[in-house]
Protein backbone atom coordinates (compact mmCIF):
# COMPACT_ATOMS: atom_id res chain seq x y z
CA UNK A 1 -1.11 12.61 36.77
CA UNK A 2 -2.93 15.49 34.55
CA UNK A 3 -1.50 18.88 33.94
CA UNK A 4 -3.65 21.60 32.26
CA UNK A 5 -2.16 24.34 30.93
CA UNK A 6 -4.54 28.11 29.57
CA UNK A 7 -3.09 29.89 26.84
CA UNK A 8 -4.91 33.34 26.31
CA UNK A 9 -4.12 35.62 23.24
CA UNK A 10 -6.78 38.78 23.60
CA UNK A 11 -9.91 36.98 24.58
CA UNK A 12 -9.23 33.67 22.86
CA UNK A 13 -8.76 30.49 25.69
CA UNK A 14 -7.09 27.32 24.52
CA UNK A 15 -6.65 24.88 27.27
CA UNK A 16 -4.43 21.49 26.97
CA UNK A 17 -4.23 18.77 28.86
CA UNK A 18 -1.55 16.71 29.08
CA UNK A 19 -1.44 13.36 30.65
CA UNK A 20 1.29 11.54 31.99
CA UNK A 21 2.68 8.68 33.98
CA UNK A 22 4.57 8.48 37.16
CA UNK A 23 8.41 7.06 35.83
CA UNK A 24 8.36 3.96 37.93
CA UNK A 25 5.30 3.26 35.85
CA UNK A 26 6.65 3.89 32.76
CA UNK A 27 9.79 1.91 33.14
CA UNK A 28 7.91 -1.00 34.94
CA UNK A 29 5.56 -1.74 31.45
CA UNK A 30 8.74 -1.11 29.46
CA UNK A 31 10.62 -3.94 31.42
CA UNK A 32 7.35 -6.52 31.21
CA UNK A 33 7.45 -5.49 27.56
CA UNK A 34 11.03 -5.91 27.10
CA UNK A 35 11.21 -9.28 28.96
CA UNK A 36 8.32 -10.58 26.99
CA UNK A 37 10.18 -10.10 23.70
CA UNK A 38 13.40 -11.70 25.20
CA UNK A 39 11.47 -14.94 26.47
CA UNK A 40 9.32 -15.75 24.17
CA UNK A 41 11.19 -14.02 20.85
CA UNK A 42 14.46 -13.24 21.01
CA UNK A 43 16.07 -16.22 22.88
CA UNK A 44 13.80 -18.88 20.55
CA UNK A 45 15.25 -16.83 17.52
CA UNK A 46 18.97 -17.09 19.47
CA UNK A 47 18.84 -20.81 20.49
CA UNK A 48 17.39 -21.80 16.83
CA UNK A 49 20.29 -20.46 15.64
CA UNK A 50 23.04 -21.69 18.14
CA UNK A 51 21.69 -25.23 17.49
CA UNK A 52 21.94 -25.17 14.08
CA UNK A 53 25.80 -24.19 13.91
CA UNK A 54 26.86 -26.39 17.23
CA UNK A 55 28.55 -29.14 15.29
CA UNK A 56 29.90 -26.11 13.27
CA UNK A 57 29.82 -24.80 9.82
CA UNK A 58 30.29 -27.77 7.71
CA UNK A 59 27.59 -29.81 9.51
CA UNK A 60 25.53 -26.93 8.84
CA UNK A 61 26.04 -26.88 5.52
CA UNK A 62 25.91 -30.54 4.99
CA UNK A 63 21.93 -30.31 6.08
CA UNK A 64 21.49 -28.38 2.82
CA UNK A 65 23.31 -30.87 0.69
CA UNK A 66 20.93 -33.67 1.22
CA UNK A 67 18.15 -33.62 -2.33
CA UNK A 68 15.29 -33.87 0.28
CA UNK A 69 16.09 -30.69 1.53
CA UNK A 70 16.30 -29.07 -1.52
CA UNK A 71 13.06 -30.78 -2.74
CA UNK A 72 11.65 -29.23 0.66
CA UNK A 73 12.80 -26.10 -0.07
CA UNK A 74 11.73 -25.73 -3.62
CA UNK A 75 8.21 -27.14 -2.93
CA UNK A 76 8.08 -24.29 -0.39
CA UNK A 77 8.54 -21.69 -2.61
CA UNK A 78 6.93 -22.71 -5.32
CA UNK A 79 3.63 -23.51 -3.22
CA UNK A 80 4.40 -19.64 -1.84
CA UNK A 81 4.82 -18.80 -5.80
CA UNK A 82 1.46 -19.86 -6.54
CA UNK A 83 -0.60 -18.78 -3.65
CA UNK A 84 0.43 -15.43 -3.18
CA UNK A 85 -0.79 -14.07 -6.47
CA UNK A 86 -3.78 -16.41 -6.55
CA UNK A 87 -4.24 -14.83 -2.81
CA UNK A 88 -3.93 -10.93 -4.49
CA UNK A 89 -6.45 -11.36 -6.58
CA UNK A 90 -9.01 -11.88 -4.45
CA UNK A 91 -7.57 -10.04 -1.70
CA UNK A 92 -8.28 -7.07 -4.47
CA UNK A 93 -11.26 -8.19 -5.63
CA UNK A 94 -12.88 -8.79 -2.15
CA UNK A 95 -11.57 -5.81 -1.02
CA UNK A 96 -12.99 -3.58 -4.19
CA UNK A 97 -16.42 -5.43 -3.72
CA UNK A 98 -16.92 -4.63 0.03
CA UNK A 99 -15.29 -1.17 -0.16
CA UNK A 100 -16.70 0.25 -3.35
CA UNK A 101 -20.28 -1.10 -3.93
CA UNK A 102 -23.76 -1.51 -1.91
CA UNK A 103 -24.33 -5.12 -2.41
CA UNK A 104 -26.49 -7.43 -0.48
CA UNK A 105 -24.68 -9.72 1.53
CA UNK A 106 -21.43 -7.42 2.40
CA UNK A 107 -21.24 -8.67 5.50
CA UNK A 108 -21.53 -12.39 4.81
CA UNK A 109 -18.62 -11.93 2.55
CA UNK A 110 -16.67 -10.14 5.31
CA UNK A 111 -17.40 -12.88 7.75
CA UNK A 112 -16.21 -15.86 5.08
CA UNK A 113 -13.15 -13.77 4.59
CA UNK A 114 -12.44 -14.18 8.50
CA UNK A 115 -13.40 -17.66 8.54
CA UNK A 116 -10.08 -19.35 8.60
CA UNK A 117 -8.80 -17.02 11.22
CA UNK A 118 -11.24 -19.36 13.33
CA UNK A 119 -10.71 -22.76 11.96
CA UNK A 120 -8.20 -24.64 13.09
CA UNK A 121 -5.36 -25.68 9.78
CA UNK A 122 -5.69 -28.81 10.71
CA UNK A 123 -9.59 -29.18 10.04
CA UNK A 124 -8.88 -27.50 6.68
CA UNK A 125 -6.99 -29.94 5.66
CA UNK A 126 -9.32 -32.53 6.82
CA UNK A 127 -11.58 -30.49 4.89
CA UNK A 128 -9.82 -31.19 1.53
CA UNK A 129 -9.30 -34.19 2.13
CA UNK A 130 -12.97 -35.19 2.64
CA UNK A 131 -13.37 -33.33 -0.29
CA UNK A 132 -10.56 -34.69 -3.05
CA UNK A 133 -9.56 -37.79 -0.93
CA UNK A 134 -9.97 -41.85 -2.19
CA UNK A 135 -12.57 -42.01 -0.28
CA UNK A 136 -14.09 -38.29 -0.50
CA UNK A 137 -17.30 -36.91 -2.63
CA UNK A 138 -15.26 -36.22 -6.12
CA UNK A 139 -12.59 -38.79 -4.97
CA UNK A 140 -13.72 -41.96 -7.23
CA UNK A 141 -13.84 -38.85 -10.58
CA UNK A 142 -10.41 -38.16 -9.85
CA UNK A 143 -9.17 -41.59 -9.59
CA UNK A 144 -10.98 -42.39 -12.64
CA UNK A 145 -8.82 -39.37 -15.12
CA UNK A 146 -6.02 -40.19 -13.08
CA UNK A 147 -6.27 -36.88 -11.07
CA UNK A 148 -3.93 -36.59 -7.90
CA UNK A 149 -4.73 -33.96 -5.78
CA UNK A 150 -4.44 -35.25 -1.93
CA UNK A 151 -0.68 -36.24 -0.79
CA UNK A 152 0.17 -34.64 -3.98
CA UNK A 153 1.81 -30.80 -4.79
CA UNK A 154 -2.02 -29.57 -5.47
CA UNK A 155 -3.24 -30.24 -2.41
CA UNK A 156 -0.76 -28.15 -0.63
CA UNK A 157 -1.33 -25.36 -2.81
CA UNK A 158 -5.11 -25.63 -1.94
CA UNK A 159 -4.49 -26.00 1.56
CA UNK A 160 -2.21 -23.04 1.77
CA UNK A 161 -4.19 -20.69 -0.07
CA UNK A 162 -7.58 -21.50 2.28
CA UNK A 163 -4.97 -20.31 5.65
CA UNK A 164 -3.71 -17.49 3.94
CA UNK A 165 -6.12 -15.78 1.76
CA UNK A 166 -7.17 -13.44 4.47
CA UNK A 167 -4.31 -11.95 4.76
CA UNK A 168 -4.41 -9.47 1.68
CA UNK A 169 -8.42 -8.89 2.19
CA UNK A 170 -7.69 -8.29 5.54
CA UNK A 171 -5.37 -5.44 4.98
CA UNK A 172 -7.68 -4.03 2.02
CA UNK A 173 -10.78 -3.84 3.55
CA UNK A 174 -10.38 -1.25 6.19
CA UNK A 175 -8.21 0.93 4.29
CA UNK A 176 -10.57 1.60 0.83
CA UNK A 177 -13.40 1.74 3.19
CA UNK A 178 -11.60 4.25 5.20
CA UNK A 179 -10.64 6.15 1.67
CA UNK A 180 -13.75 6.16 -0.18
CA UNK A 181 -14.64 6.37 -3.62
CA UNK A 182 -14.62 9.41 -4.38
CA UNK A 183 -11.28 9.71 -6.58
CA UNK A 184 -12.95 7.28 -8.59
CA UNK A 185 -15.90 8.51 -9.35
CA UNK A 186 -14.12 11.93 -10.41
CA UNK A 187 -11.84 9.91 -12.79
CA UNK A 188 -15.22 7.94 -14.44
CA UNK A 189 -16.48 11.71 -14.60
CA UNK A 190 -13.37 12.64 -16.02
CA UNK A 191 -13.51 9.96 -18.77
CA UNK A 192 -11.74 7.12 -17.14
CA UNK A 193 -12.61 3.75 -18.16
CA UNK A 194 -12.45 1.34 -15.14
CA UNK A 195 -9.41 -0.44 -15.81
CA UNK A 196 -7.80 3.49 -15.99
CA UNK A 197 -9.18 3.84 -12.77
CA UNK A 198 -8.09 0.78 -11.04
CA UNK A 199 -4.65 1.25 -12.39
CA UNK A 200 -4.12 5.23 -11.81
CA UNK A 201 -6.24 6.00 -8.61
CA UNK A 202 -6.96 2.86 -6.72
CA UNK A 203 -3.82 1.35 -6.58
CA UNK A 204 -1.20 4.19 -6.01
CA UNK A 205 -3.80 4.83 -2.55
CA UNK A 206 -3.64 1.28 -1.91
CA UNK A 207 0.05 -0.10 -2.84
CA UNK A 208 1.46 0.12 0.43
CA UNK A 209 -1.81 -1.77 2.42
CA UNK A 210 -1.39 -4.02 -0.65
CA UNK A 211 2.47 -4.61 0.05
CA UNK A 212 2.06 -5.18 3.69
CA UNK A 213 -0.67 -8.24 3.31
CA UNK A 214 1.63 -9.21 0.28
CA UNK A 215 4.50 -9.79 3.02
CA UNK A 216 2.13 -11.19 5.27
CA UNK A 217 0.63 -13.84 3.12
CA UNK A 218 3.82 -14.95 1.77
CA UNK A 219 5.57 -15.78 5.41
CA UNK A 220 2.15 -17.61 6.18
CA UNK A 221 2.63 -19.71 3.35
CA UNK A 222 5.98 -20.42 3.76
CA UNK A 223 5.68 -21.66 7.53
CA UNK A 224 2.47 -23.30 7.46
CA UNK A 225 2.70 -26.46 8.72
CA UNK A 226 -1.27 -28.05 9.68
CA UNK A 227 -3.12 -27.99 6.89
CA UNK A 228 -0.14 -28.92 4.70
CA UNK A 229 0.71 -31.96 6.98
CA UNK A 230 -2.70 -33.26 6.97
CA UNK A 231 -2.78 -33.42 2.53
CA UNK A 232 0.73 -33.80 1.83
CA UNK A 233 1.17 -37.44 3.21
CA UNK A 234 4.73 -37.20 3.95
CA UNK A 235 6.24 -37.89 0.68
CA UNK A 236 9.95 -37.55 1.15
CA UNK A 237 11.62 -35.93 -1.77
CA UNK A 238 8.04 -35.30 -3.26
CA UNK A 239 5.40 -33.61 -0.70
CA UNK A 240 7.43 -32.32 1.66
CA UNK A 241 7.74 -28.43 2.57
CA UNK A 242 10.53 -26.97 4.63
CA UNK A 243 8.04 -27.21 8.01
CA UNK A 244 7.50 -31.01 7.61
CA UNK A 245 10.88 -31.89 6.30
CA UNK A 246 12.38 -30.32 9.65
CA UNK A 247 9.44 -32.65 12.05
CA UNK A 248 11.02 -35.55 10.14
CA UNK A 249 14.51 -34.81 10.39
CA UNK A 250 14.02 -33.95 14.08
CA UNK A 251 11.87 -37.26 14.62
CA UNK A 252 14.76 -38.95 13.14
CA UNK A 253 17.52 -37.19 15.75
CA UNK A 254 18.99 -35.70 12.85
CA UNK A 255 18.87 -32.63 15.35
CA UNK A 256 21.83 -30.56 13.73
CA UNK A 257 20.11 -30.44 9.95
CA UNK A 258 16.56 -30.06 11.40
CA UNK A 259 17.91 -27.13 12.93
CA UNK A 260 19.73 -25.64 10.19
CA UNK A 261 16.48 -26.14 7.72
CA UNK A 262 14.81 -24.59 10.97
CA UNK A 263 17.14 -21.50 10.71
CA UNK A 264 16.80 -21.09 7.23
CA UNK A 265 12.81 -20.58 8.02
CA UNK A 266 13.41 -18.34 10.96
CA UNK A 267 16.10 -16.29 8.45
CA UNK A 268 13.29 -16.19 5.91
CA UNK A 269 10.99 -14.78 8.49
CA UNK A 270 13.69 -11.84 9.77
CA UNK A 271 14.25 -10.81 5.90
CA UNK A 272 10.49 -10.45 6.05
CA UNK A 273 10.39 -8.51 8.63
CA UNK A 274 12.66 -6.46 7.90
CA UNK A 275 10.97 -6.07 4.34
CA UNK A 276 7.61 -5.17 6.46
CA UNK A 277 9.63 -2.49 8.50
CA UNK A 278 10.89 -1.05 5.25
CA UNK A 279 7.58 -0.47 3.76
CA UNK A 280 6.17 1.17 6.81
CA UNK A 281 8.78 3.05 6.94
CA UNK A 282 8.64 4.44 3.12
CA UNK A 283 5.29 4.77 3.81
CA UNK A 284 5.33 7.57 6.82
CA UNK A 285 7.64 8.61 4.89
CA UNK A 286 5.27 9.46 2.35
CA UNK A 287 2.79 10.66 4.43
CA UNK A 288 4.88 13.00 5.82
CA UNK A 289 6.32 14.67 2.91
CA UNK A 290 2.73 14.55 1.91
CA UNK A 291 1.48 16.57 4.72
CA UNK A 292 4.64 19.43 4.55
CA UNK A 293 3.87 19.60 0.89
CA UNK A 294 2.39 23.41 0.11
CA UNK A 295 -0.95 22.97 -0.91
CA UNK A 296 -1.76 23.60 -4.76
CA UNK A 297 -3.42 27.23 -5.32
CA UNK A 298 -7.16 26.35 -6.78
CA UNK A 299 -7.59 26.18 -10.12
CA UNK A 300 -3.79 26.46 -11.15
CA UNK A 301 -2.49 23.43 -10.12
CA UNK A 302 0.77 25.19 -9.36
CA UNK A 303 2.18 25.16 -5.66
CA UNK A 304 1.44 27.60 -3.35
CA UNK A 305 4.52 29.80 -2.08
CA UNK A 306 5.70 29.47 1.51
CA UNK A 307 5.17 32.57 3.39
C-alpha cells in the first residue's frame, strides 16, 4: 500500500512516498517474530534456570562448592583472560592492514580471517592436535623438553583463540573501511607520529566497533565447547572449562549441579548482553548528540550560534 504525497512552495515540487503495510500484516510477522524468541530463546533461558533451583537453593549452591567446579570455572576465565587481548591485537592489526593500506593480497587476508566461521570447532581441534599431539609433526620435540600442550591448559587457549579471533576483525573491518583515512593522514600532516595517530584519531572513531567484538569474543570464549573438548582430554580438576564440566556432570545424572554450572553460563551470557545493549546504546547516543551539535564556524573553531 503506497501513498504519495506533492508538496509545492512557489514552483518547487517535492514528492514523498510513503510505504506501508496492511495491520494484519504487520501484527502477523510481529507474532512469528515474537513466538520465535519464546521457543527457541526465552523458554531454554526459563527452563535452564528452573532446573537448576528445583531441589532448591542449597542444592544449588552445593554445585558450586565442589573444587572441580571451581577449577572449571577459573580455567574458563582465565582461557577468556588470555584470548581476548591476544584476539585485540590482531583484530586491530588486521583490521588497520586491510582498511588503511593497498597491499597485495587484501583479500586473501580477509578470506583467512573468515575461515573459522566455516570450519567446524571440532576439526580445529583435530587440527591442533595433529599438530602438537604424541603422535603429531612437532609432537616427539615437545615430548623431548617436556612440553605439554595437547590435554593441557595451552591447548585450550590455542583452540579458543583459532574460533574466536574473527570476532574483533570482523567488527573492524567494515567500519575503518567505511571511515577512511583521511583523519590520519591530516594528523601525519599535522606532525603526528603514528603511535599519536593510532592513539588520538583511530581509536576514539573505532572504540565502540572495538567494544562490541570485545563483548563478542569474550562470550565465544567462554561457551566454546568443540574445539576445547577435542584438546583438553577431560582432565577433571585440571582441563576442564565450565562447558565440559557441565557434559560430565550431566553424563553422570548429577542433573541439579550440571544445571546450576549451566545457569551460571547462561547468566554470564545475559550480563553480556546486556553489556552489548549498553554500548549500542551510548553509542546512538553519541551519534545523536553528534549530529544536533552546531557546526563549528570555519576557521574559528568556536560553535556556531543557533538561529
Amino acid at each position: 500500500m503506497q501513498e504519495t504525497h506533492s508538496l509545492t512552495p512557489g514552483n518547487l515540487s517535492v514528492k514523498r512516498v510513503i510505504t506501508t503495510e496492511a495491520p494484519w500484516v504487520r501484527w502477523t510477522l510481529t507474532g512469528i517474530a515474537l513466538l520465535f524468541l519464546l521457543l527457541f530463546l526465552v523458554l531454554p533461558l526459563a527452563a535452564v534456570f528452573t532446573e537448576a533451583l528445583r531441589k532448591g537453593l542449597g542444592a544449588y549452591l552445593d554445585a558450586f562448592r565442589e573444587p572441580d567446579a571451581w577449577s572449571a570455572i577459573g580455567l574458563t576465565l582465565l582461557t577468556a583472560a588470555i584470548a581476548v587481548p591476544l584476539n585485540l591485537v590482531f583484530g586491530v592489526a588486521a583490521a588497520w592492514c586491510n582498511a588503511k593500506y593497498e597491499v597485495r593480497g587484501k583479500a586473501f587476508l580477509t578470506t583467512l580471517v573468515d575461515l573459522p566461521f566455516s570450519v567446524s570447532p571440532v576439526v580445529a581441534g583435530l587440527i591442533y592436535v595433529l599438530m602438537f599431539g604424541a603422535q603429531g609433526w612437532f609432537g616427539p620435540w615437545l615430548a623431548a623438553h617436556d612440553i605439554k600442550i595437547i590435554f593441557a591448559v595451552p591447548g585450550i587457549v590455542l583452540a579458543t583463540i583459532f574460533v574466536t579471533f574473527p570476532f574483533i576483525a570482523r567488527e573492524l573491518i567494515p567500519l575503518m573501511q567505511s571511515q577512511g583515512n583521511d583523519e590520519e593522514q591530516a594528523a601525519i600532516v599535522l606532525g603526528a607520529n603514528g603511535w599519536q595517530t593510532f592513539w588520538y584519531v583511530t581509536l576514539p572513531n573505532i572504540k565502540w566497533g572495538l567494544i562490541y567484538g570485545v563483548i563478542l569474543c569474550n562470550a565465544r570464549a567462554m561457551g566454546e565447547f568443540g574445539a576445547v573438548s577435542v584438546v583438553s582430554g577431560h582432565i577433571r580438576g585440571q582441563t576442564n572449562t565450565m562447558p565440559l564440566h557441565v557434559e560430565i556432570l550431566y553424563n553422570e545424572y548429577q542433573s541439579a549441579a550440571a544445571f546450576a554450572v549451566a545457569s551460571l553460563l547462561a547468566l554470564l551470557a545475559l550480563v553480556t548482553l546486556a553489556i552489548k545493549s549498553v554500548v549500542e546504546w551510548r553509542h546512538e547516543r553519541q551519534m545523536k548528540l553528534a549530529a544536533e551539535a552546531p557546526p563549528e564556524r570555519p576557521g574559528t573553531g568556536l560553535k556556531a550560534s543557533s538561529p
